[in-house]
N, C-alpha and C. Protein backbone atom coordinates (compact mmCIF):
# COMPACT_ATOMS: atom_id res chain seq x y z
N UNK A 1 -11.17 -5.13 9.29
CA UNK A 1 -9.91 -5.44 8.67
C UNK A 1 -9.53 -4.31 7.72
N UNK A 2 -8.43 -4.13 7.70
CA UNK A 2 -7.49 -2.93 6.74
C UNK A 2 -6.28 -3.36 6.30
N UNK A 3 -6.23 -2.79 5.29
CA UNK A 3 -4.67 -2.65 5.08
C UNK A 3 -3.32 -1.82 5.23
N UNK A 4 -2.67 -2.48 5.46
CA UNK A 4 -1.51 -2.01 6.08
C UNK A 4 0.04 -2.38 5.57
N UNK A 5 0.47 -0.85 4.85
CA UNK A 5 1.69 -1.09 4.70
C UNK A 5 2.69 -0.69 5.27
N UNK A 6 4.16 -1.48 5.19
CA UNK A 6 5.59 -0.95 5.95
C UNK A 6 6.11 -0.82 4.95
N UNK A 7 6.95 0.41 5.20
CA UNK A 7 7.92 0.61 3.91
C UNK A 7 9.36 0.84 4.52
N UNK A 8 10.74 -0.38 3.78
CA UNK A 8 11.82 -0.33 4.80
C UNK A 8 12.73 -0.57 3.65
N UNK A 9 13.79 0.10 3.90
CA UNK A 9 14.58 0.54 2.81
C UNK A 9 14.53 0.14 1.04
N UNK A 10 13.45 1.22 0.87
CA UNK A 10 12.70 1.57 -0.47
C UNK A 10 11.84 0.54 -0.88
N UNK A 11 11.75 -0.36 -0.26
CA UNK A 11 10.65 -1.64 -0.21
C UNK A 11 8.77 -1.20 0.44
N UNK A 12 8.24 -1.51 -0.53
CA UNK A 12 6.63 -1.57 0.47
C UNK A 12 6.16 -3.05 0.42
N UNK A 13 5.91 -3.45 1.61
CA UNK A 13 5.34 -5.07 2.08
C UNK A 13 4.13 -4.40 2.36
N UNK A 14 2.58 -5.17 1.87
CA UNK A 14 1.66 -4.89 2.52
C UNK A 14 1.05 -6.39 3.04
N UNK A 15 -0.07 -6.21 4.02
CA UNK A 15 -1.08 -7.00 4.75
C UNK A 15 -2.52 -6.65 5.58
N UNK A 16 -3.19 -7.61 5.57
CA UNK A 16 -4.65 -6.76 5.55
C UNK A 16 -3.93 -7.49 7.53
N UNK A 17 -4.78 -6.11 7.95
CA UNK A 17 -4.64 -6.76 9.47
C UNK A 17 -6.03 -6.38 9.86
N UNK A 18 -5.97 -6.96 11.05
CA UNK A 18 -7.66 -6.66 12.19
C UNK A 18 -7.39 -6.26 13.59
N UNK A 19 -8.17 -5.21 13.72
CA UNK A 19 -8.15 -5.09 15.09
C UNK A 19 -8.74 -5.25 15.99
N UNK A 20 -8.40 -5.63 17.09
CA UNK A 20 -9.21 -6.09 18.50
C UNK A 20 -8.60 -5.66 19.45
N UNK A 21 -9.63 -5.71 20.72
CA UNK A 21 -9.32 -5.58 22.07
C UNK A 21 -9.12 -6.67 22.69
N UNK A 22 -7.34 -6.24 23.95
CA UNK A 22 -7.75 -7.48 24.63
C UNK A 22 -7.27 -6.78 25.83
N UNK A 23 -8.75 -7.05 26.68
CA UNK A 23 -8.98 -6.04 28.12
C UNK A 23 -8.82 -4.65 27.20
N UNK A 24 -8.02 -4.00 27.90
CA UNK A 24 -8.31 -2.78 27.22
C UNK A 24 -7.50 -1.79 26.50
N UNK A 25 -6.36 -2.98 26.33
CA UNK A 25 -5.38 -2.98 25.17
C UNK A 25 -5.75 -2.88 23.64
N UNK A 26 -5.86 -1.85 22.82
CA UNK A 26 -6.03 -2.22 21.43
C UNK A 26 -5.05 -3.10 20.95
N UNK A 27 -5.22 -4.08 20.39
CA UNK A 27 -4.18 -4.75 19.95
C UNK A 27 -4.41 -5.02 18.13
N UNK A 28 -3.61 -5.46 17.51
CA UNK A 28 -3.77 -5.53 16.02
C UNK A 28 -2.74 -7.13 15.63
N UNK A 29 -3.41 -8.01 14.73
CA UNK A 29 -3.51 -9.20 14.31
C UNK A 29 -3.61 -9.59 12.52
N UNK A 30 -2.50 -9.75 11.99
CA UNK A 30 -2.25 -9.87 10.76
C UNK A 30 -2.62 -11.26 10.59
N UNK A 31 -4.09 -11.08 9.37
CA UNK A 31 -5.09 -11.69 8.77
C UNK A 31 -4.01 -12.50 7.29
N UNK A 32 -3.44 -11.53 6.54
CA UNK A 32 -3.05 -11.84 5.18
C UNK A 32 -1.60 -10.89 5.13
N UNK A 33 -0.69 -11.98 4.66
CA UNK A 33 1.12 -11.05 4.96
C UNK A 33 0.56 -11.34 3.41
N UNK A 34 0.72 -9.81 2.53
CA UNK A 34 0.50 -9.69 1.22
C UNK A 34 1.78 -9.90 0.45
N UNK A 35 2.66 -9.49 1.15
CA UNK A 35 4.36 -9.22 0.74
C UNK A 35 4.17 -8.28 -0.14
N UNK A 36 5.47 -8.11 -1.37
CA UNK A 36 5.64 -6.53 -1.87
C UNK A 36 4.88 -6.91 -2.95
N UNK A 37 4.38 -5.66 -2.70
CA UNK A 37 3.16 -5.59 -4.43
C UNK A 37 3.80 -3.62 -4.43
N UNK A 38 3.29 -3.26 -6.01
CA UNK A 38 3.84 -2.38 -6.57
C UNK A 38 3.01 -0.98 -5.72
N UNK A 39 1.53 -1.63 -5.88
CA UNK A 39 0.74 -0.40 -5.22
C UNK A 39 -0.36 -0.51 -4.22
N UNK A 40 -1.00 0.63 -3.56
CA UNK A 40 -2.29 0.10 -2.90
C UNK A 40 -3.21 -0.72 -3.72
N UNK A 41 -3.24 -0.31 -4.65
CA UNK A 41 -4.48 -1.03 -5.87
C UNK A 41 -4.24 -2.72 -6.15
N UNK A 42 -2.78 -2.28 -6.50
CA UNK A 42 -2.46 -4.22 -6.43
C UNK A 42 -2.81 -4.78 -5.14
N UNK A 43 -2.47 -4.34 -3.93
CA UNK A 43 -2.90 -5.12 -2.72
C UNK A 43 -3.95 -4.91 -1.83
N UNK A 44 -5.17 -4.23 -2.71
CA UNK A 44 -6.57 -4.71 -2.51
C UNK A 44 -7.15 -5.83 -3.81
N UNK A 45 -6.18 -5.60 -4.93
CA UNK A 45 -7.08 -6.84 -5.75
C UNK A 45 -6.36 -8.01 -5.19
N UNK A 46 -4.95 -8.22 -4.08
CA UNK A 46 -4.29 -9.43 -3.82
C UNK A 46 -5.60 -9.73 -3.03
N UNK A 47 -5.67 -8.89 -1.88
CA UNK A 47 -6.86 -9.37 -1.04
C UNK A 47 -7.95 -9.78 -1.26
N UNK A 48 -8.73 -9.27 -2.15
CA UNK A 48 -9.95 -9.94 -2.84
C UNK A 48 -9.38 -11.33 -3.16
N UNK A 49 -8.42 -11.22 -4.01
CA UNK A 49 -7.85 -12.80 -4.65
C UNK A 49 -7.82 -13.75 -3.53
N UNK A 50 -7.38 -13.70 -2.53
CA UNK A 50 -6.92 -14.26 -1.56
C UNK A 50 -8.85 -14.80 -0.66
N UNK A 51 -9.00 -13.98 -0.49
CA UNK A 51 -10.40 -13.93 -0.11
C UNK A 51 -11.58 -14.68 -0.70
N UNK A 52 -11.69 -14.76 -2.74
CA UNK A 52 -12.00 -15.87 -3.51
C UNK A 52 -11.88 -16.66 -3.35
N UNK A 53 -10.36 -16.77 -2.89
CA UNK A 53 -9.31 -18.22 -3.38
C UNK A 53 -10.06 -19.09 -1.89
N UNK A 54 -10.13 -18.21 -0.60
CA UNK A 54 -10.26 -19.52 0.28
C UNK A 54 -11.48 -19.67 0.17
N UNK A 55 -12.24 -18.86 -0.52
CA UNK A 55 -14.18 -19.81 -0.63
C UNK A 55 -13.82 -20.46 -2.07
N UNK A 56 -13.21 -20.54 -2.47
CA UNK A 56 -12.67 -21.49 -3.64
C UNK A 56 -12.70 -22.91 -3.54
N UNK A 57 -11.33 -22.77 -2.30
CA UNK A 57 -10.80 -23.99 -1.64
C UNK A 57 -11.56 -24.72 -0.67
N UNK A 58 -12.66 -24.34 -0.43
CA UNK A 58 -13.48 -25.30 0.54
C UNK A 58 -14.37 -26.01 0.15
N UNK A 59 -14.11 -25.85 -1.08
CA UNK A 59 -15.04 -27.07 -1.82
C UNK A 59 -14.16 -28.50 -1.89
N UNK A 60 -15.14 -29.34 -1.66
CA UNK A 60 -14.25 -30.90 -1.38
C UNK A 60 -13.77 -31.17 -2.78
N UNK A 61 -11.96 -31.82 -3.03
CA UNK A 61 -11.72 -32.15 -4.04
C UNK A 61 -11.02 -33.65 -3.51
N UNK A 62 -10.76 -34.35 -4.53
CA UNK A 62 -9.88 -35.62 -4.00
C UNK A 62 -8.63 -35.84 -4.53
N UNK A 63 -8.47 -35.38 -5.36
CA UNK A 63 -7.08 -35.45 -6.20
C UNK A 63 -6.45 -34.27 -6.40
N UNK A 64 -5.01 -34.14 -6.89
CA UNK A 64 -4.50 -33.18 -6.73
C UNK A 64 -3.50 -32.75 -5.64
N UNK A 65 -2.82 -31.83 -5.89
CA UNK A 65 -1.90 -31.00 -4.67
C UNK A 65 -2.68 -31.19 -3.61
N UNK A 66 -2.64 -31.19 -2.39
CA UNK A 66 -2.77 -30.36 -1.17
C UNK A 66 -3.17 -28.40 -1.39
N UNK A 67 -4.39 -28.57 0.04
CA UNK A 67 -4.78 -27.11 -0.55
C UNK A 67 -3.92 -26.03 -0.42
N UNK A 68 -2.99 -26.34 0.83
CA UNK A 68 -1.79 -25.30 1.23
C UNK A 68 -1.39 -25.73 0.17
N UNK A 69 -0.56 -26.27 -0.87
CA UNK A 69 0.32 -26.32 -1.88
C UNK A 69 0.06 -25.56 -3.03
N UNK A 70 -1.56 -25.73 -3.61
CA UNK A 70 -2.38 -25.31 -4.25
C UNK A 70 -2.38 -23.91 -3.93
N UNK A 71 -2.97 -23.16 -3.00
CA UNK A 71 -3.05 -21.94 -3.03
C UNK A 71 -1.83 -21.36 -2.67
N UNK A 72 -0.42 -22.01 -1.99
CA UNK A 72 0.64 -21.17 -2.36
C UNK A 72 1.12 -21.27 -3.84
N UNK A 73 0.90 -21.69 -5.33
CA UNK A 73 1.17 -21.80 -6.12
C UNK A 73 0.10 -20.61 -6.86
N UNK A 74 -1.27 -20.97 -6.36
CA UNK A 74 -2.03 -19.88 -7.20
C UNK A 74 -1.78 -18.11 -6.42
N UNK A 75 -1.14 -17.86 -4.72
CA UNK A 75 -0.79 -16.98 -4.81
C UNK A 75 0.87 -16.68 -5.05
N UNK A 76 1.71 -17.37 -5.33
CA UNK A 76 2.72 -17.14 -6.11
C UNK A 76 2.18 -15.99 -7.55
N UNK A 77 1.33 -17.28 -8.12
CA UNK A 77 1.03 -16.62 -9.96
C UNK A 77 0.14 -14.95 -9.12
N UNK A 78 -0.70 -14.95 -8.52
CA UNK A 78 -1.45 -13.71 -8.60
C UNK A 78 -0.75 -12.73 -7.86
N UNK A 79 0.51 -12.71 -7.26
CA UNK A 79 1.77 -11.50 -6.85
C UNK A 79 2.11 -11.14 -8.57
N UNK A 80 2.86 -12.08 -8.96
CA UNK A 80 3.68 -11.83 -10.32
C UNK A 80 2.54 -11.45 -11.17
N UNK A 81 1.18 -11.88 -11.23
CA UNK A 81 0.28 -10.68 -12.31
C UNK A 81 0.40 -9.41 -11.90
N UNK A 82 -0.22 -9.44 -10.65
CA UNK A 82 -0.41 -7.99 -9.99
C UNK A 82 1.03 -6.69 -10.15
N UNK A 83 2.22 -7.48 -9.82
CA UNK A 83 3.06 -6.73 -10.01
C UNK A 83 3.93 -6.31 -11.86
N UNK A 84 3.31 -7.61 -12.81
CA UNK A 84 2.93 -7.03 -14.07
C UNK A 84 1.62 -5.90 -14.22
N UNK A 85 1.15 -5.87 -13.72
CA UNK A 85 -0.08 -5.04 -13.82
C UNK A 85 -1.22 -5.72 -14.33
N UNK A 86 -1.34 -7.08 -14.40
CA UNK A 86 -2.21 -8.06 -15.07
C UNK A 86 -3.96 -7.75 -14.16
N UNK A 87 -5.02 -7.98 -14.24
CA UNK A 87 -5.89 -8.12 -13.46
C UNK A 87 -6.07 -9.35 -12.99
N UNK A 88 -6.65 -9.74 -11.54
CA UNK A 88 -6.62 -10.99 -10.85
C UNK A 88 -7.79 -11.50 -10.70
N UNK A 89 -8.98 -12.14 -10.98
CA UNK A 89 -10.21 -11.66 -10.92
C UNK A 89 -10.95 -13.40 -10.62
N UNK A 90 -12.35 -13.77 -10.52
CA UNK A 90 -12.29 -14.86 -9.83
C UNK A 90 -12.19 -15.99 -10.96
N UNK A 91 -12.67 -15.58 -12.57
CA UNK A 91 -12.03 -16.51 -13.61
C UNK A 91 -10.39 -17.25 -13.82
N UNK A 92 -9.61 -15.59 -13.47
CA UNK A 92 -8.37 -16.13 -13.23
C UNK A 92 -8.12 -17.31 -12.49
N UNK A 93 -8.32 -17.13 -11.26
CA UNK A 93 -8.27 -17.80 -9.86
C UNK A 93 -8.95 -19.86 -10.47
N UNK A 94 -9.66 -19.25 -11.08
CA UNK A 94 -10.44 -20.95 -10.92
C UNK A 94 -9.26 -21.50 -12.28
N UNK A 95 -9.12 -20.24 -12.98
CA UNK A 95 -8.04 -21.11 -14.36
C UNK A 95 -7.02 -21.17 -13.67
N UNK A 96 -6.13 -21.19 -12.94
CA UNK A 96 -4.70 -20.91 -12.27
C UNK A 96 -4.89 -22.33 -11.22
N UNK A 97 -6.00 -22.60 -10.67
CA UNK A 97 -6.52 -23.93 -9.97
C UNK A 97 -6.29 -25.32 -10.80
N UNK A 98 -7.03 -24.81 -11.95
CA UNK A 98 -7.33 -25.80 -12.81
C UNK A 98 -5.64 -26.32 -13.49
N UNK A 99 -5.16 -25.29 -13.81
CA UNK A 99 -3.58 -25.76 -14.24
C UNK A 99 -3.25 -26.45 -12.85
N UNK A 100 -2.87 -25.39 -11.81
CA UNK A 100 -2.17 -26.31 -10.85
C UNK A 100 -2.24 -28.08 -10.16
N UNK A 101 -3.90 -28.06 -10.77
CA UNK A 101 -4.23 -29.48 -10.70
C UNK A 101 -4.01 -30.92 -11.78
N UNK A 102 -3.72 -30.10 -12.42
CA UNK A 102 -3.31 -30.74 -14.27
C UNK A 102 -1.89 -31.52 -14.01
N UNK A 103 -1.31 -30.68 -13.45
CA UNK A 103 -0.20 -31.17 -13.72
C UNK A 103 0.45 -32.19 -12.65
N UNK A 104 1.30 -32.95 -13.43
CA UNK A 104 2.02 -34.14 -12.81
C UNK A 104 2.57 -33.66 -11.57
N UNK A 105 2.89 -34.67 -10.40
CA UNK A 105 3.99 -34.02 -9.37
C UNK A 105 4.72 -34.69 -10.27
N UNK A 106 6.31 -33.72 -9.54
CA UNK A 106 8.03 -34.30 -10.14
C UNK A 106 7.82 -35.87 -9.61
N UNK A 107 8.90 -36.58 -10.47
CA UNK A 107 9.30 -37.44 -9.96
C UNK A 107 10.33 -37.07 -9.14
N UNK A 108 10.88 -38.09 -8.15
CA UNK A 108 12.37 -37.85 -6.76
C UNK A 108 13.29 -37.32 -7.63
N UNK A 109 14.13 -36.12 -7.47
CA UNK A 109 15.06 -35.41 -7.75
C UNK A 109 16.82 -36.77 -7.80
N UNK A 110 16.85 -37.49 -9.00
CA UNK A 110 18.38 -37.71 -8.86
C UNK A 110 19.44 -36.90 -8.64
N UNK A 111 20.93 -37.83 -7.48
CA UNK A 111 21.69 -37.38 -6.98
C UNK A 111 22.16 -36.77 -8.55
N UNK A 112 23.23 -35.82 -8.32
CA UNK A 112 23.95 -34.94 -9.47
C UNK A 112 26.02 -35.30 -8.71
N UNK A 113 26.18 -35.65 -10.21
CA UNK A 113 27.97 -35.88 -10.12
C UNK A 113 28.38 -34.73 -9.19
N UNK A 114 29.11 -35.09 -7.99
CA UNK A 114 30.13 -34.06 -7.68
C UNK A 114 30.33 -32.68 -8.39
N UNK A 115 30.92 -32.84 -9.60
CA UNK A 115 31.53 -31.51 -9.69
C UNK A 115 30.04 -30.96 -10.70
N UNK A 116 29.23 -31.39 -11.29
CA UNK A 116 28.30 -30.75 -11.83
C UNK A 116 27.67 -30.16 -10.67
N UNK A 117 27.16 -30.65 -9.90
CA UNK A 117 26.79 -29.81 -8.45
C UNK A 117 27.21 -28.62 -8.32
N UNK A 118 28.73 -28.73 -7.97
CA UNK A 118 29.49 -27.43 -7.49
C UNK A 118 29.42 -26.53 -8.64
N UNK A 119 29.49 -26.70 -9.69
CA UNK A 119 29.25 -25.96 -11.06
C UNK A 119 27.99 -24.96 -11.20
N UNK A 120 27.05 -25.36 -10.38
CA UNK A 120 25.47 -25.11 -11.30
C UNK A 120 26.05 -23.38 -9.89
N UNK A 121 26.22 -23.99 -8.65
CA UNK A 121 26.34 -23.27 -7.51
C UNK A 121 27.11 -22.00 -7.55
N UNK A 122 28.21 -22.15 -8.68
CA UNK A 122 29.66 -21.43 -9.35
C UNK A 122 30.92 -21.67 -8.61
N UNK A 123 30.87 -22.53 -8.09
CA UNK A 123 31.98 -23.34 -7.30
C UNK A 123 33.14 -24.42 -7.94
N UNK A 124 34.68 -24.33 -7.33
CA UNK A 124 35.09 -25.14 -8.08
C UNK A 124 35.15 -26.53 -7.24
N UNK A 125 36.02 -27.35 -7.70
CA UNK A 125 36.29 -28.81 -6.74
C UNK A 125 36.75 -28.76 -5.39
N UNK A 126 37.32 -28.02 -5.12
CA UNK A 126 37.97 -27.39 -3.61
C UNK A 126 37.00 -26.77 -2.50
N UNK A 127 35.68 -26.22 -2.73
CA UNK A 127 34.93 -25.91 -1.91
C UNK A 127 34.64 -26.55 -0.90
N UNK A 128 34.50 -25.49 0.38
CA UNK A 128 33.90 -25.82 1.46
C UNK A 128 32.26 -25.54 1.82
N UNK A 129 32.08 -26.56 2.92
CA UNK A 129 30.58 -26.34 2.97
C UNK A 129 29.75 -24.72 3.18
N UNK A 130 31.17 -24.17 3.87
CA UNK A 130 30.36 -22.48 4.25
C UNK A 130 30.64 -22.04 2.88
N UNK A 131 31.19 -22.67 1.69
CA UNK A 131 31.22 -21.64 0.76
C UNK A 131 29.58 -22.37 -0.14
N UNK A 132 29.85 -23.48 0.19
CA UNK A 132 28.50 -24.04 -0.77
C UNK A 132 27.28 -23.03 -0.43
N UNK A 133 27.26 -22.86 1.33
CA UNK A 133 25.83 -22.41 1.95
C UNK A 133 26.20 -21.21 1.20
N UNK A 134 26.98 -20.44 0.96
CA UNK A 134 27.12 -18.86 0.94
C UNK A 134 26.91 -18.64 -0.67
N UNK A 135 27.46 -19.66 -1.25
CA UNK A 135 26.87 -19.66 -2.68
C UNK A 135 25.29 -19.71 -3.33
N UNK A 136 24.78 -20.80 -2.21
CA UNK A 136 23.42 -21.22 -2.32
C UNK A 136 22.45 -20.04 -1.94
N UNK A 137 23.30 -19.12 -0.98
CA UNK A 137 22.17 -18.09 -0.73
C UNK A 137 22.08 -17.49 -1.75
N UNK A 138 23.43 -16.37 -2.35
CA UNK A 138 23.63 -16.11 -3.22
C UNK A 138 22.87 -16.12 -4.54
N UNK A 139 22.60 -17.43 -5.24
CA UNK A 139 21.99 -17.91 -5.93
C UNK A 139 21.11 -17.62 -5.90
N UNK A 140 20.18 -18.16 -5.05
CA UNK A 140 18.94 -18.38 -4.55
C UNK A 140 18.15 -16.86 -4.42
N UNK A 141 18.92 -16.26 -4.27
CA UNK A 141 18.34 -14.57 -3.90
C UNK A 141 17.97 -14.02 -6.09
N UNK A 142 18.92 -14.71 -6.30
CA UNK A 142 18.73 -13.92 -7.58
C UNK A 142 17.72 -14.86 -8.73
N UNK A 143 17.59 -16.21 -8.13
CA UNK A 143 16.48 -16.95 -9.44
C UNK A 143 15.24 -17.13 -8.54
N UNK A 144 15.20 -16.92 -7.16
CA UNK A 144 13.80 -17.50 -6.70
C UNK A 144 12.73 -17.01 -7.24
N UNK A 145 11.83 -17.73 -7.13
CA UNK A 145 10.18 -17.34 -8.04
C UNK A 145 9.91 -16.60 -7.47
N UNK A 146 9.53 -15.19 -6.49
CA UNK A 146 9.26 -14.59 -5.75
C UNK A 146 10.21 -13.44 -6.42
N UNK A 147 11.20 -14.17 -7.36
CA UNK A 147 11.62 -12.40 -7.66
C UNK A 147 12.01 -12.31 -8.66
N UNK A 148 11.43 -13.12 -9.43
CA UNK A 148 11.27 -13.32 -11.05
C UNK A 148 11.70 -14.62 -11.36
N UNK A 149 12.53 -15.49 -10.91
CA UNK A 149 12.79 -16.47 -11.39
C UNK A 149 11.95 -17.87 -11.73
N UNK A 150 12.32 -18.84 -11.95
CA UNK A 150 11.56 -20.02 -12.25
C UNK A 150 11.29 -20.97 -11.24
N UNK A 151 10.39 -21.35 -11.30
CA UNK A 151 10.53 -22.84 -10.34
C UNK A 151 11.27 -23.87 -10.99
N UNK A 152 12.10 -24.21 -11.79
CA UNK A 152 12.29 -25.63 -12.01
C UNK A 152 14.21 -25.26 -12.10
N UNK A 153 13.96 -23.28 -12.16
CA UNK A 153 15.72 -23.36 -11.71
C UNK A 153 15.90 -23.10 -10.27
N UNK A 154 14.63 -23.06 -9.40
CA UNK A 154 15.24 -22.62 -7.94
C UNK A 154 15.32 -24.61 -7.60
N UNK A 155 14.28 -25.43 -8.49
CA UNK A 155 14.64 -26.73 -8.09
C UNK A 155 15.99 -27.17 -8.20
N UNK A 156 16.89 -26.83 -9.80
CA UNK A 156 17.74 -27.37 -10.04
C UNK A 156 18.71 -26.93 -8.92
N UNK A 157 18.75 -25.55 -8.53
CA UNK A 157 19.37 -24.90 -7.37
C UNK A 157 19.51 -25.86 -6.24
N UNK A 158 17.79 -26.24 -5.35
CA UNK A 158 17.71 -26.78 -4.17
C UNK A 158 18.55 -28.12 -4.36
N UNK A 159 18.38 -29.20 -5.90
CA UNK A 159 19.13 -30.13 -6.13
C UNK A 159 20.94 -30.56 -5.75
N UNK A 160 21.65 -29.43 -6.96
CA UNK A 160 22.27 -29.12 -6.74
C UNK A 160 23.49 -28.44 -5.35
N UNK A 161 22.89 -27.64 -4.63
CA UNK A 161 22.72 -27.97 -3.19
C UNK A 161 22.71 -29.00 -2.42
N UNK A 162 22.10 -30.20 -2.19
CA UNK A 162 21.58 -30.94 -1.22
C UNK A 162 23.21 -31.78 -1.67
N UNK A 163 23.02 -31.88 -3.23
CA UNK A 163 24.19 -32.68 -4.01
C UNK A 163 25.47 -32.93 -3.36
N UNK A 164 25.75 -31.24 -3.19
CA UNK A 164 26.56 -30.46 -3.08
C UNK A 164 26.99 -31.23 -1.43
N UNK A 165 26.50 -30.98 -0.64
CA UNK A 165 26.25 -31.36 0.71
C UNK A 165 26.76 -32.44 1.02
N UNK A 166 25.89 -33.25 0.34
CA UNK A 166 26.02 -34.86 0.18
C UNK A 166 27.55 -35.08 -0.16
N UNK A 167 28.22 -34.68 -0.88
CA UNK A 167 29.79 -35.04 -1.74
C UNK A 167 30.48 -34.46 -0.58
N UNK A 168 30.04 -33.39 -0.14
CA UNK A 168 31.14 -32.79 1.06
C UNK A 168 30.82 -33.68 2.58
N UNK A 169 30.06 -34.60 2.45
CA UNK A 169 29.93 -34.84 3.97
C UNK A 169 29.25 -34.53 4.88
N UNK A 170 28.34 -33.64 4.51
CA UNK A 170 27.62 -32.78 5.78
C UNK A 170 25.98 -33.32 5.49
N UNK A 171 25.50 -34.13 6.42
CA UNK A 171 24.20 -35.12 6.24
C UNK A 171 23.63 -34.45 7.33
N UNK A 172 22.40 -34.39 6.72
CA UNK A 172 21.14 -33.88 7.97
C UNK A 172 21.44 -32.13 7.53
N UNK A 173 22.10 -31.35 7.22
CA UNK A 173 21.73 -30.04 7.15
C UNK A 173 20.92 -29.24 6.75
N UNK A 174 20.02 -28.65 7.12
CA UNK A 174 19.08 -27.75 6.32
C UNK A 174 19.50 -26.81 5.54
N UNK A 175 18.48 -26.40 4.41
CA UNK A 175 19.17 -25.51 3.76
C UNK A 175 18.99 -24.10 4.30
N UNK A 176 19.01 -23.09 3.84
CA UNK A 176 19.58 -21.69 4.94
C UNK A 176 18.31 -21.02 3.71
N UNK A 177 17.50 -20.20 4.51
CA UNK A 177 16.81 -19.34 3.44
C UNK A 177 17.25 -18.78 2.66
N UNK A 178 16.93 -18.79 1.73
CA UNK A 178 16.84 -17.50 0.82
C UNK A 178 16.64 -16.14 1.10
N UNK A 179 17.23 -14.99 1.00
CA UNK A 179 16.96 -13.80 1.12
C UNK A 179 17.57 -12.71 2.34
């Protein structure tokens, strides 16, 4: 296994990949999508982290998140150290566990008034649904946790949204990624 970065308009994404043969094709198989870290150095300590984290997680627990939930939350926090320049190390990892397990889940997200909805989105009363989606991306590109923002404003976001949806009529829609 190695690492491997792409670099596409002024962006570097890295990931550890592996290679194998099949027949007598070299072929290559991405182990860990690291996403953008600042340097090579950050995305060999992601990999170690990552590498801790799942002999971490195989220890039996009963309460708590889910382990996919759990370790996308503890590698959320160890991108945003790494790309502060923080060190990631296996103390971190078990303290970053230990919070994520502490804490309460949300309670169910209440519906939000009509026009407070369209508000949070920057919309007025007249909007249409392609403007809600086009707003929501919008949004969403500039508070998601992945690029500095918070989790509890990309929630009020996803809220707001669904809200949004709901008042205009349009049931069953998914929301449109981010990014």
């Amino acid at each position: 296994m190695f690492l491997h970065a792409s670099h596409s308009g002024g962006r570097t994404t890295w990931r550890v990949v592996e290679s194998y043969r099949e027949g007598r094709w070299a072929k290559v198989r991405t182990v860990y999508d690291l996403g953008e870290l600042p340097s090579r150095e950050a995305a060999q300590s992601m990999w170690d982290a990552l590498v801790t984290l799942d002999e971490l997680l195989k220890a039996p627990r009963r309460k708590g998140p889910s382990r996919e939930d759990l370790a996308r939350l503890v590698v959320r926090a160890a991108r945003r150290a790494l790309v502060e320049g923080a060190t990631v190390d296996e103390s971190w990892l078990r303290a970053r566990i230990a919070e994520a397990c502490r804490k309460p889940r949300r309670p169910a997200a209440k519906p939000r008034p009509g026009a407070e909805c369209l508000a949070v989105l920057g919309l007025g009363p007249g909007a249409t649904i392609e403007q809600v989606k086009a707003a929501y991306r919008r949004k969403a590109v500039e508070i998601h946790p992945d690029r500095g923002g918070t989790d509890a404003a990309m929630a009020q976001l996803n809220e707001a949204y669904e809200a949004a949806l709901r008042l205009l009529g349009a049931s069953r829609v998914r929301a449109p990624r981010p990014g």
